[in-house]
PDB file of N, CA and C in Angstrom:
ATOM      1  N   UNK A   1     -12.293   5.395 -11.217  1.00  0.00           N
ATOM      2  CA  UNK A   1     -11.244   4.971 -10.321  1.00  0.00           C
ATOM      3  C   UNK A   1     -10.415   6.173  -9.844  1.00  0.00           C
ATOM      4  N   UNK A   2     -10.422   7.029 -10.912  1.00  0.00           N
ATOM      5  CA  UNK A   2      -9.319   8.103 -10.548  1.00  0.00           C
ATOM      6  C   UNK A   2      -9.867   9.095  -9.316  1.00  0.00           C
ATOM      7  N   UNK A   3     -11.825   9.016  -9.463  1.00  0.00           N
ATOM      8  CA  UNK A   3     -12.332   9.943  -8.735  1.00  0.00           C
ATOM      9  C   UNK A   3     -12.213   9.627  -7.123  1.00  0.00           C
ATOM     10  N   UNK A   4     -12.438   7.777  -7.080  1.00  0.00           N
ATOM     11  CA  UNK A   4     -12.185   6.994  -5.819  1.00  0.00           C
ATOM     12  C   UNK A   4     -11.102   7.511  -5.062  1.00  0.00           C
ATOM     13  N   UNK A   5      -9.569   7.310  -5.887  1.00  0.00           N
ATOM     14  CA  UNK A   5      -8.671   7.831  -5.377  1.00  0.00           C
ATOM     15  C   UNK A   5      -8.169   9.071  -4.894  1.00  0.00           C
ATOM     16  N   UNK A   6      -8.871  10.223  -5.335  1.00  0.00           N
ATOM     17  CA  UNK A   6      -8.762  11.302  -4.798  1.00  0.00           C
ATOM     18  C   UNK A   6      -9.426  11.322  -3.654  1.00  0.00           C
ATOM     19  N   UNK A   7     -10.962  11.123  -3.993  1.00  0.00           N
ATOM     20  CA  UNK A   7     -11.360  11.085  -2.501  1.00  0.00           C
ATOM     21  C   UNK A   7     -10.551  10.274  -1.176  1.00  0.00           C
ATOM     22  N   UNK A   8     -10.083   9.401  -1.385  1.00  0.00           N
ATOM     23  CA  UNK A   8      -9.728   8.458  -0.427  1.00  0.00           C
ATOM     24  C   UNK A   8      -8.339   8.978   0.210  1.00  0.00           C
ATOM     25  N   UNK A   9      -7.806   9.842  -0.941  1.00  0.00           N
ATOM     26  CA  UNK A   9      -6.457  10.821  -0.355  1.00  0.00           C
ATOM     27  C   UNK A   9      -7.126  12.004   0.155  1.00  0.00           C
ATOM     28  N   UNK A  10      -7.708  12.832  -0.397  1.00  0.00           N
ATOM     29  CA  UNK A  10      -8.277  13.994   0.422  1.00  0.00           C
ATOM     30  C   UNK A  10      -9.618  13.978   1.436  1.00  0.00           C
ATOM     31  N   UNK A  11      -9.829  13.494   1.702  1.00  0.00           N
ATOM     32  CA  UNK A  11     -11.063  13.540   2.133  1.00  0.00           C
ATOM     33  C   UNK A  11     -10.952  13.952   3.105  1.00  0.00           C
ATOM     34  N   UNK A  12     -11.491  14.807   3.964  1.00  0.00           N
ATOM     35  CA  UNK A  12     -11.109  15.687   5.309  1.00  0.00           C
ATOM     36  C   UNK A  12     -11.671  14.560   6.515  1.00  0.00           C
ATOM     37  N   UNK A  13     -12.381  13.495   6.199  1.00  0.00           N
ATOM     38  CA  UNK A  13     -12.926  12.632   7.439  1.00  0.00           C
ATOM     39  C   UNK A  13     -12.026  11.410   6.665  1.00  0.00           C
ATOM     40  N   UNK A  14     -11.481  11.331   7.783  1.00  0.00           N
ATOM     41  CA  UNK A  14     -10.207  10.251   8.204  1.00  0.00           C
ATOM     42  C   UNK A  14     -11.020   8.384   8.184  1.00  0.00           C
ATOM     43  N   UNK A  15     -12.133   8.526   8.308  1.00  0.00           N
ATOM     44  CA  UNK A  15     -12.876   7.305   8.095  1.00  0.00           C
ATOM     45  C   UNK A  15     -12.841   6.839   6.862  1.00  0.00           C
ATOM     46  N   UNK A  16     -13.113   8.087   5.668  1.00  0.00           N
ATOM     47  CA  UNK A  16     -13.121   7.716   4.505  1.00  0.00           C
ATOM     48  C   UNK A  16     -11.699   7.370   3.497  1.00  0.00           C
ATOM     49  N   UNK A  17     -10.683   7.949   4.676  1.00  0.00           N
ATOM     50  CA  UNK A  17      -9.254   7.730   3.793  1.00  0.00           C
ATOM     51  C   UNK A  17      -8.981   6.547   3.797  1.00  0.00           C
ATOM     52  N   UNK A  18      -8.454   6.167   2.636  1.00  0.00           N
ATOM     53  CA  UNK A  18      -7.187   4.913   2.297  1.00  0.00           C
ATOM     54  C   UNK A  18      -6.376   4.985   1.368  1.00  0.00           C
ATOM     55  N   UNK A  19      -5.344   5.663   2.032  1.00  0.00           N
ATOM     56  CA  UNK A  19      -3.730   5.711   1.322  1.00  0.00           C
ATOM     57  C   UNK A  19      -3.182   4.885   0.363  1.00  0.00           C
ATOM     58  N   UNK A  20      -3.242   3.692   0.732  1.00  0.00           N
ATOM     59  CA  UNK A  20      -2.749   2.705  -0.377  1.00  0.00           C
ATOM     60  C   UNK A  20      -3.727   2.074  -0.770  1.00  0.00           C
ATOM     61  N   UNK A  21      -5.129   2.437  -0.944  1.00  0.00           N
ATOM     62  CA  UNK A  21      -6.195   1.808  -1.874  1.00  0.00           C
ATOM     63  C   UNK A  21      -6.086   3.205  -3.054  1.00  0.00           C
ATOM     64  N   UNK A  22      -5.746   4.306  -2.346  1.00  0.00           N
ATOM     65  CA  UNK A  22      -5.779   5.509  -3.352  1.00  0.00           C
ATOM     66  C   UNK A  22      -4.406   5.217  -4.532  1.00  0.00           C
ATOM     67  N   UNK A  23      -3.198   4.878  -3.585  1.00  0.00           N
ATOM     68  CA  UNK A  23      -2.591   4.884  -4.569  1.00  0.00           C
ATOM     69  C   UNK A  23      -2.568   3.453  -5.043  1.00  0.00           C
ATOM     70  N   UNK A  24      -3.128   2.478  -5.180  1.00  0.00           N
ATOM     71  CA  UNK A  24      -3.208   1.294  -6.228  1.00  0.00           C
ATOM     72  C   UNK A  24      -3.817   1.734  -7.360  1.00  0.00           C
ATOM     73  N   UNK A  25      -4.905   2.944  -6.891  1.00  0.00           N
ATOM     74  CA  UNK A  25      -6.241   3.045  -8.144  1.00  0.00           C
ATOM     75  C   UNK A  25      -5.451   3.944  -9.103  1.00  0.00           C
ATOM     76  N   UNK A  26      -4.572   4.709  -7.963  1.00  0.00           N
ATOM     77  CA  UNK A  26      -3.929   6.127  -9.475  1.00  0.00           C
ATOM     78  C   UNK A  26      -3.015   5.400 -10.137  1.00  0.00           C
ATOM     79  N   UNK A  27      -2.212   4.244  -9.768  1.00  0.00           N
ATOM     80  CA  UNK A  27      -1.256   3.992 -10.252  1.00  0.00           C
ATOM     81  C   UNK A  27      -1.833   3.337 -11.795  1.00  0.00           C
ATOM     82  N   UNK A  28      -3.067   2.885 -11.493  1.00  0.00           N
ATOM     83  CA  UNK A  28      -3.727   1.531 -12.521  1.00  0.00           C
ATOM     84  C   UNK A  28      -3.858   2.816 -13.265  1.00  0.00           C
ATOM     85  N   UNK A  29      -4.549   4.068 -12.970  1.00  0.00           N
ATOM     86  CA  UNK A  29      -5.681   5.037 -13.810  1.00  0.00           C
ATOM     87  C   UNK A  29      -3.738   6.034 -14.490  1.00  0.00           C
ATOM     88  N   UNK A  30      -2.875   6.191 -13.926  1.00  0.00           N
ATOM     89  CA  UNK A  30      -1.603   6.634 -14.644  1.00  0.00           C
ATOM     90  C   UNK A  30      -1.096   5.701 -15.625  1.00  0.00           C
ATOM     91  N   UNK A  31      -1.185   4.490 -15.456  1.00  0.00           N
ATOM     92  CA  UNK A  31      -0.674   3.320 -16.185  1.00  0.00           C
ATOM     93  C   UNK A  31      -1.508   3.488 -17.382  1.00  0.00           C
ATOM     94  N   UNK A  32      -2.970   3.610 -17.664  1.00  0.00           N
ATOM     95  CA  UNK A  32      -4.178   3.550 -18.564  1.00  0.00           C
ATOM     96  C   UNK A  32      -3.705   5.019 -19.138  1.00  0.00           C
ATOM     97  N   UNK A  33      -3.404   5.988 -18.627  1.00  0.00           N
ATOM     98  CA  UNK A  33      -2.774   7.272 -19.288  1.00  0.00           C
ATOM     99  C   UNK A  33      -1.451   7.331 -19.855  1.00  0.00           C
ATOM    100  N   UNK A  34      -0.590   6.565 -19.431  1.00  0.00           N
ATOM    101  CA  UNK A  34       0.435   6.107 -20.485  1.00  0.00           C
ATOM    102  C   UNK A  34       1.446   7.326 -19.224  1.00  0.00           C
ATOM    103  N   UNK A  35       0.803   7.929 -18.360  1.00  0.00           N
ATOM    104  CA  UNK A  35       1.701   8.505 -17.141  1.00  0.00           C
ATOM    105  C   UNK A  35       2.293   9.970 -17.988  1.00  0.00           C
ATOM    106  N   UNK A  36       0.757  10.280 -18.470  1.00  0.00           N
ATOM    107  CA  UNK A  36       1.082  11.726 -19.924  1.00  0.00           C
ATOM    108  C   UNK A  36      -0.347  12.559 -18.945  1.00  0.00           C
ATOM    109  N   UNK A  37      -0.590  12.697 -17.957  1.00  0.00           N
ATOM    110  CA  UNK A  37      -2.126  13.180 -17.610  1.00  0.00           C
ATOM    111  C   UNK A  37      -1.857  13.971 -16.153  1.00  0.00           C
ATOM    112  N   UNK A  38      -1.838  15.476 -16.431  1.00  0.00           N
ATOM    113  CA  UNK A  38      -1.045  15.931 -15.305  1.00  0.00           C
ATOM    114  C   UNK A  38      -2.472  15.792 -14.034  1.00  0.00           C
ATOM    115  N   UNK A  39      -3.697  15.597 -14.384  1.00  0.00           N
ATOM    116  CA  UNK A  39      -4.523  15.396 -13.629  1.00  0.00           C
ATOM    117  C   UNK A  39      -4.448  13.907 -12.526  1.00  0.00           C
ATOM    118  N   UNK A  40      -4.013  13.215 -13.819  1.00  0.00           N
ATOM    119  CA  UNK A  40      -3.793  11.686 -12.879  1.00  0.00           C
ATOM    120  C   UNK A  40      -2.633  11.950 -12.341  1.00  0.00           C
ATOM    121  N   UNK A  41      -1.319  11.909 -12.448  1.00  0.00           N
ATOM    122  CA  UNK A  41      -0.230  12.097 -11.625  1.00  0.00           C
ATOM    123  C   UNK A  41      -0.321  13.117 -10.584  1.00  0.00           C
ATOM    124  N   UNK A  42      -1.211  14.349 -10.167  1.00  0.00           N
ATOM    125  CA  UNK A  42      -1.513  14.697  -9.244  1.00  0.00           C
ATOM    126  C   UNK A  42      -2.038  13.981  -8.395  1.00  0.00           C
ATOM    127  N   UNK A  43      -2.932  12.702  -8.483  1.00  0.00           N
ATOM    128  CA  UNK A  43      -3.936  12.383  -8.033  1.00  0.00           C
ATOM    129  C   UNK A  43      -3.115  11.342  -7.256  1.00  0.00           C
ATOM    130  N   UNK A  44      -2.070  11.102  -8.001  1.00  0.00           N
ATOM    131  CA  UNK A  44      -1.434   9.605  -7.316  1.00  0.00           C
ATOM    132  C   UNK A  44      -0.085  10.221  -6.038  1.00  0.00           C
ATOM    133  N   UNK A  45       0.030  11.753  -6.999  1.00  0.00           N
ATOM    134  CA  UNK A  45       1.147  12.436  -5.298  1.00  0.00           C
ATOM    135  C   UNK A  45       0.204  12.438  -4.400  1.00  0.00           C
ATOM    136  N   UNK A  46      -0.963  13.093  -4.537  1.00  0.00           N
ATOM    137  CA  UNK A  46      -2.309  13.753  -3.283  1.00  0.00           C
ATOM    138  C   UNK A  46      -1.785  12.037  -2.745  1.00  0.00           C
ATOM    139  N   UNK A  47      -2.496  10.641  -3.443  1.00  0.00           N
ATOM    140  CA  UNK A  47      -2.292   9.701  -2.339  1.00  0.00           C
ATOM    141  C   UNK A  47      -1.072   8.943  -2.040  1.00  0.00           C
ATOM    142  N   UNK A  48      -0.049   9.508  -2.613  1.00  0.00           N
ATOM    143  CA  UNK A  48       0.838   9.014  -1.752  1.00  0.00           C
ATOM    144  C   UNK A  48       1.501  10.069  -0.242  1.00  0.00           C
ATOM    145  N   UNK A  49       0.876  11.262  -0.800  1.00  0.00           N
ATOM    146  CA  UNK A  49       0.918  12.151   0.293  1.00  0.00           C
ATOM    147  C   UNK A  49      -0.043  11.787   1.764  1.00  0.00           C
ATOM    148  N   UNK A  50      -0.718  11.072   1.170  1.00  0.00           N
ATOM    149  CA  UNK A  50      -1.932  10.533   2.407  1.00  0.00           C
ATOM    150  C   UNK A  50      -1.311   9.135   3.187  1.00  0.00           C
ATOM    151  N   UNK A  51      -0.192   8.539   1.879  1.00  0.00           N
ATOM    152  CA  UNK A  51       0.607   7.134   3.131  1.00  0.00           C
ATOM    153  C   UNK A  51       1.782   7.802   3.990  1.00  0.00           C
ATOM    154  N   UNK A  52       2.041   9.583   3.853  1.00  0.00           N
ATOM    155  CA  UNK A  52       3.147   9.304   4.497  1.00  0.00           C
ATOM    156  C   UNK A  52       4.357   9.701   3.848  1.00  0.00           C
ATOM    157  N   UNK A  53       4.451   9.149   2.483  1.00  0.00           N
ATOM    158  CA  UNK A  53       5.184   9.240   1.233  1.00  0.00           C
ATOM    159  C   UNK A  53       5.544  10.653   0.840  1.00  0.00           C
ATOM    160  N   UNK A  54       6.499  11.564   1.366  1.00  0.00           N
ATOM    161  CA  UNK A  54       6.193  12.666   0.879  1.00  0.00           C
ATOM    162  C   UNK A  54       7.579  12.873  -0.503  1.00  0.00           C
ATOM    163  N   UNK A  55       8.116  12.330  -0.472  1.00  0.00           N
ATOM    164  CA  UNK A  55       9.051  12.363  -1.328  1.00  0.00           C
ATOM    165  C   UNK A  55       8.168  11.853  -2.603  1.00  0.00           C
ATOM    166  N   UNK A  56       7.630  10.890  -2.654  1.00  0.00           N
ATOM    167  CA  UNK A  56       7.079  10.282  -3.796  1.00  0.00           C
ATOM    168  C   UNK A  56       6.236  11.462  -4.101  1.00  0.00           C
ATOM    169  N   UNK A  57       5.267  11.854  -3.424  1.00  0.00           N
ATOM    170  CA  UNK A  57       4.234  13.255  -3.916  1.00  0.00           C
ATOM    171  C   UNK A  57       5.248  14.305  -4.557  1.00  0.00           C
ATOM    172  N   UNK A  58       6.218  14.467  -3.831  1.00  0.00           N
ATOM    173  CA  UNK A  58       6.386  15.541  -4.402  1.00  0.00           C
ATOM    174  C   UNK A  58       7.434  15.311  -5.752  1.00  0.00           C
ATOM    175  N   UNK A  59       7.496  14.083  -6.268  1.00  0.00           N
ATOM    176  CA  UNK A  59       7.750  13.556  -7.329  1.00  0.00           C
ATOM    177  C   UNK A  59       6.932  13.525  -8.213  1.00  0.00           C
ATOM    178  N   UNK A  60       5.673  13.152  -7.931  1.00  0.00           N
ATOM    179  CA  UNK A  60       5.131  12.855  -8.840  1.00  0.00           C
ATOM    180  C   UNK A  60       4.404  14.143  -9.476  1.00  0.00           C
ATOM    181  N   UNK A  61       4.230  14.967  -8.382  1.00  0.00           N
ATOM    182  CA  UNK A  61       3.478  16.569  -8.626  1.00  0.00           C
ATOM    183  C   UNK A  61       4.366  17.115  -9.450  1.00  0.00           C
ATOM    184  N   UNK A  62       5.640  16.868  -8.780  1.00  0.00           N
ATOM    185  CA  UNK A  62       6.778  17.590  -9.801  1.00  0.00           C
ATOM    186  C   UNK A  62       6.472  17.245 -11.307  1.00  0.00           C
ATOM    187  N   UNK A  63       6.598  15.875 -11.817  1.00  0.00           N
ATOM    188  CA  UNK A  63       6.346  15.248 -13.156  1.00  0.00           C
ATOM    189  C   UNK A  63       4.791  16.025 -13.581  1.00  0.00           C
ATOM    190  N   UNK A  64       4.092  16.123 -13.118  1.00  0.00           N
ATOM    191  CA  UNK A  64       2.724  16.327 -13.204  1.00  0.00           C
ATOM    192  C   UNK A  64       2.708  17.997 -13.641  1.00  0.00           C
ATOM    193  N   UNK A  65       3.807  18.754 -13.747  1.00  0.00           N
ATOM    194  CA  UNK A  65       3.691  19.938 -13.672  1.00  0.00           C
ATOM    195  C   UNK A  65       4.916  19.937 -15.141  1.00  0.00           C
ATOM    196  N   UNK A  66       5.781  18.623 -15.618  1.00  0.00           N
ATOM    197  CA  UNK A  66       5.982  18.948 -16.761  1.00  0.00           C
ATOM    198  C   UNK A  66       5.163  18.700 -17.937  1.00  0.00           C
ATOM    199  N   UNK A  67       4.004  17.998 -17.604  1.00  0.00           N
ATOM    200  CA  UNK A  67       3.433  18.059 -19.216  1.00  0.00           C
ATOM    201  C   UNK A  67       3.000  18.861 -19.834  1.00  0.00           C
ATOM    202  N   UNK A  68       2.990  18.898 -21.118  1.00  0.00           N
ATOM    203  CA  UNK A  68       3.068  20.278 -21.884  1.00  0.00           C
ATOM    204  C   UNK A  68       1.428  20.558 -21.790  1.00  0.00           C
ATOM    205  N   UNK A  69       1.604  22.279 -22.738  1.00  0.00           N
ATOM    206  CA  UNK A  69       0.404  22.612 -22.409  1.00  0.00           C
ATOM    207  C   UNK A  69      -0.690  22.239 -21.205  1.00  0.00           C
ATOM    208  N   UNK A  70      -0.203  21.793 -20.183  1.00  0.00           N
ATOM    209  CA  UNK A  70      -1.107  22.518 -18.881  1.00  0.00           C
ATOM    210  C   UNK A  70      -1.687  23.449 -19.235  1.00  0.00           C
ATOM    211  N   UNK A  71      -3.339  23.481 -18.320  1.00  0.00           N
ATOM    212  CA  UNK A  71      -4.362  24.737 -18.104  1.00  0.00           C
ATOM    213  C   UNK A  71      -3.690  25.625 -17.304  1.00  0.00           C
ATOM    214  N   UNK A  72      -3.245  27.018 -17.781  1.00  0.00           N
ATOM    215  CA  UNK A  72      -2.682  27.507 -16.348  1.00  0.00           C
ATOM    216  C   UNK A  72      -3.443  27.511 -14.717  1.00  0.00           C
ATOM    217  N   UNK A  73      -4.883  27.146 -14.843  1.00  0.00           N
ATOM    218  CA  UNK A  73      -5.457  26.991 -13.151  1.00  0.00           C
ATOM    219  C   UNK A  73      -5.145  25.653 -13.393  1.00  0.00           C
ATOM    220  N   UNK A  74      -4.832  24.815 -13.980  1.00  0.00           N
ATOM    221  CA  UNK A  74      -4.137  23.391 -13.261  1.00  0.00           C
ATOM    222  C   UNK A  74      -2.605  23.565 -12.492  1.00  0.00           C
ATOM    223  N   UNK A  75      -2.184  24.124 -13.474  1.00  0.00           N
ATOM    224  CA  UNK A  75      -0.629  24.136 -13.396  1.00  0.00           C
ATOM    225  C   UNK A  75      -0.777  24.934 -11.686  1.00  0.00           C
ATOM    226  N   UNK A  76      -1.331  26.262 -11.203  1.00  0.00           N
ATOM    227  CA  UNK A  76      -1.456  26.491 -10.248  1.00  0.00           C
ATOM    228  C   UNK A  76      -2.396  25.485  -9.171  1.00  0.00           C
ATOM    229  N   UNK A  77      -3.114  25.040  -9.310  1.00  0.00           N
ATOM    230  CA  UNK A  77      -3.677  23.965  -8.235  1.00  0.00           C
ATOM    231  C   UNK A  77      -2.561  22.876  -7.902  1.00  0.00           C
ATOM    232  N   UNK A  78      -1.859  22.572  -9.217  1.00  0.00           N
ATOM    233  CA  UNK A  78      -0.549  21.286  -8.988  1.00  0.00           C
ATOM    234  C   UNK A  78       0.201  21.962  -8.114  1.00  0.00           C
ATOM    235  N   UNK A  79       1.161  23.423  -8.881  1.00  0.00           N
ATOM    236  CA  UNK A  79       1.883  24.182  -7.879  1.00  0.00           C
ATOM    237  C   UNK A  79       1.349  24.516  -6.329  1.00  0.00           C
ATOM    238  N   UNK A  80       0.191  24.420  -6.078  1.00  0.00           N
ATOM    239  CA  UNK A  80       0.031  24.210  -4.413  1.00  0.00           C
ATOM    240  C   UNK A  80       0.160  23.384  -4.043  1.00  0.00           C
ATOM    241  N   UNK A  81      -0.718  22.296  -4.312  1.00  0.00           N
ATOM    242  CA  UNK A  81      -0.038  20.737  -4.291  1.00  0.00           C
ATOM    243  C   UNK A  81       1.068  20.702  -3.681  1.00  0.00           C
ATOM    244  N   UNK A  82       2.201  20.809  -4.415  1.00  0.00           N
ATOM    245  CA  UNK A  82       3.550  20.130  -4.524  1.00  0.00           C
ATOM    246  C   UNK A  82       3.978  21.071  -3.466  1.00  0.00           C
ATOM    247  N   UNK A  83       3.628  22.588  -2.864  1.00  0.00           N
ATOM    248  CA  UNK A  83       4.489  23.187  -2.123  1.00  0.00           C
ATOM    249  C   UNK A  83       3.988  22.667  -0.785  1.00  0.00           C
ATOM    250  N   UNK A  84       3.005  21.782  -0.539  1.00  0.00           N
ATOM    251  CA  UNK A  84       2.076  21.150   0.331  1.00  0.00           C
ATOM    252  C   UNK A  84       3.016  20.413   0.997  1.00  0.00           C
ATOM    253  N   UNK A  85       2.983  19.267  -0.211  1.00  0.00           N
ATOM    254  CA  UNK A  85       3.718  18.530   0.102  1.00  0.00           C
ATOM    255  C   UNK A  85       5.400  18.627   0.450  1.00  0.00           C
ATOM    256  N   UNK A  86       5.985  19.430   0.094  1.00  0.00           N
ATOM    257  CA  UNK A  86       7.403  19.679   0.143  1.00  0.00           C
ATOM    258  C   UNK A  86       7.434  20.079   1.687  1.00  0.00           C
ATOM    259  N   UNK A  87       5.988  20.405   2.436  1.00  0.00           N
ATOM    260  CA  UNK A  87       6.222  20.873   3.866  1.00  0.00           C
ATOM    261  C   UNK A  87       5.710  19.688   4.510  1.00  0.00           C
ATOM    262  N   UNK A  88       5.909  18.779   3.947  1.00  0.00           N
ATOM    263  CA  UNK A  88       4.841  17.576   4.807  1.00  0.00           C
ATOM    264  C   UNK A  88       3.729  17.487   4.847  1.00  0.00           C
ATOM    265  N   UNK A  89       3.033  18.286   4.433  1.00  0.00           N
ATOM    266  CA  UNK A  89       1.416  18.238   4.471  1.00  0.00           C
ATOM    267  C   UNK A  89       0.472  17.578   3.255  1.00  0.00           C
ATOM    268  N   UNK A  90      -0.500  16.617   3.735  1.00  0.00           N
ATOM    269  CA  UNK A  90      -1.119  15.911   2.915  1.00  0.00           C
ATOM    270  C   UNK A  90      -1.975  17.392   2.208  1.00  0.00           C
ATOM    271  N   UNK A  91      -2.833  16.780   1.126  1.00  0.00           N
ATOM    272  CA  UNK A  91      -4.398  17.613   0.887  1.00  0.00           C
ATOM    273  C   UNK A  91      -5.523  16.963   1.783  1.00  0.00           C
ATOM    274  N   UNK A  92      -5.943  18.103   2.023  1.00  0.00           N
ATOM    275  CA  UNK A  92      -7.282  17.998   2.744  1.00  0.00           C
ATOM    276  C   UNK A  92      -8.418  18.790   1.688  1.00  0.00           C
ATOM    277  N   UNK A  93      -9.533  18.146   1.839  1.00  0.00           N
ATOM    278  CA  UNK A  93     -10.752  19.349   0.939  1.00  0.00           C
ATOM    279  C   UNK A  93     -11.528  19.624   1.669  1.00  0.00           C
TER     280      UNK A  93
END
């Protein structure tokens, strides 16, 4: 589910996006993580960054960048993320 939702937020062909199918799936796949998984809470800013939502992304990236022990190449992939979003800009891959 979590993989669905990324794709459906990033996906560079606009056919394959859906914003709020992405974020129903991260919210279920953060909920199943107990909202402790800096991978899933990225996944659910990327799609709320895809409805539009940029405040929420960059909430949730934010949270996503306090859990402890982060990989430092996560912690930097999140930190682009979130500066993405802080300019308005969704992810694209």
């Amino acid at each position: 589910m979590k993989q669905r939702a990324w794709f459906q937020a990033t996906c560079p062909d606009p056919a394959f996006r859906n914003g709020q199918q992405a974020v129903k799936d991260a919210k279920a796949v953060c909920s199943i993580s107990e909202w402790r998984d800096e991978d899933t809470l990225d996944t659910l800013a990327a799609a709320y960054a895809e409805t539009g939502d940029f405040a929420s992304a960059t909430r949730y990236a934010a949270q996503a960048l306090t859990i402890k022990d982060i990989p430092p190449l996560d912690a930097k992939r999140i930190q682009h993320h979130l500066t993405l979003f802080q300019q308005n800009r969704p992810i694209r891959l």
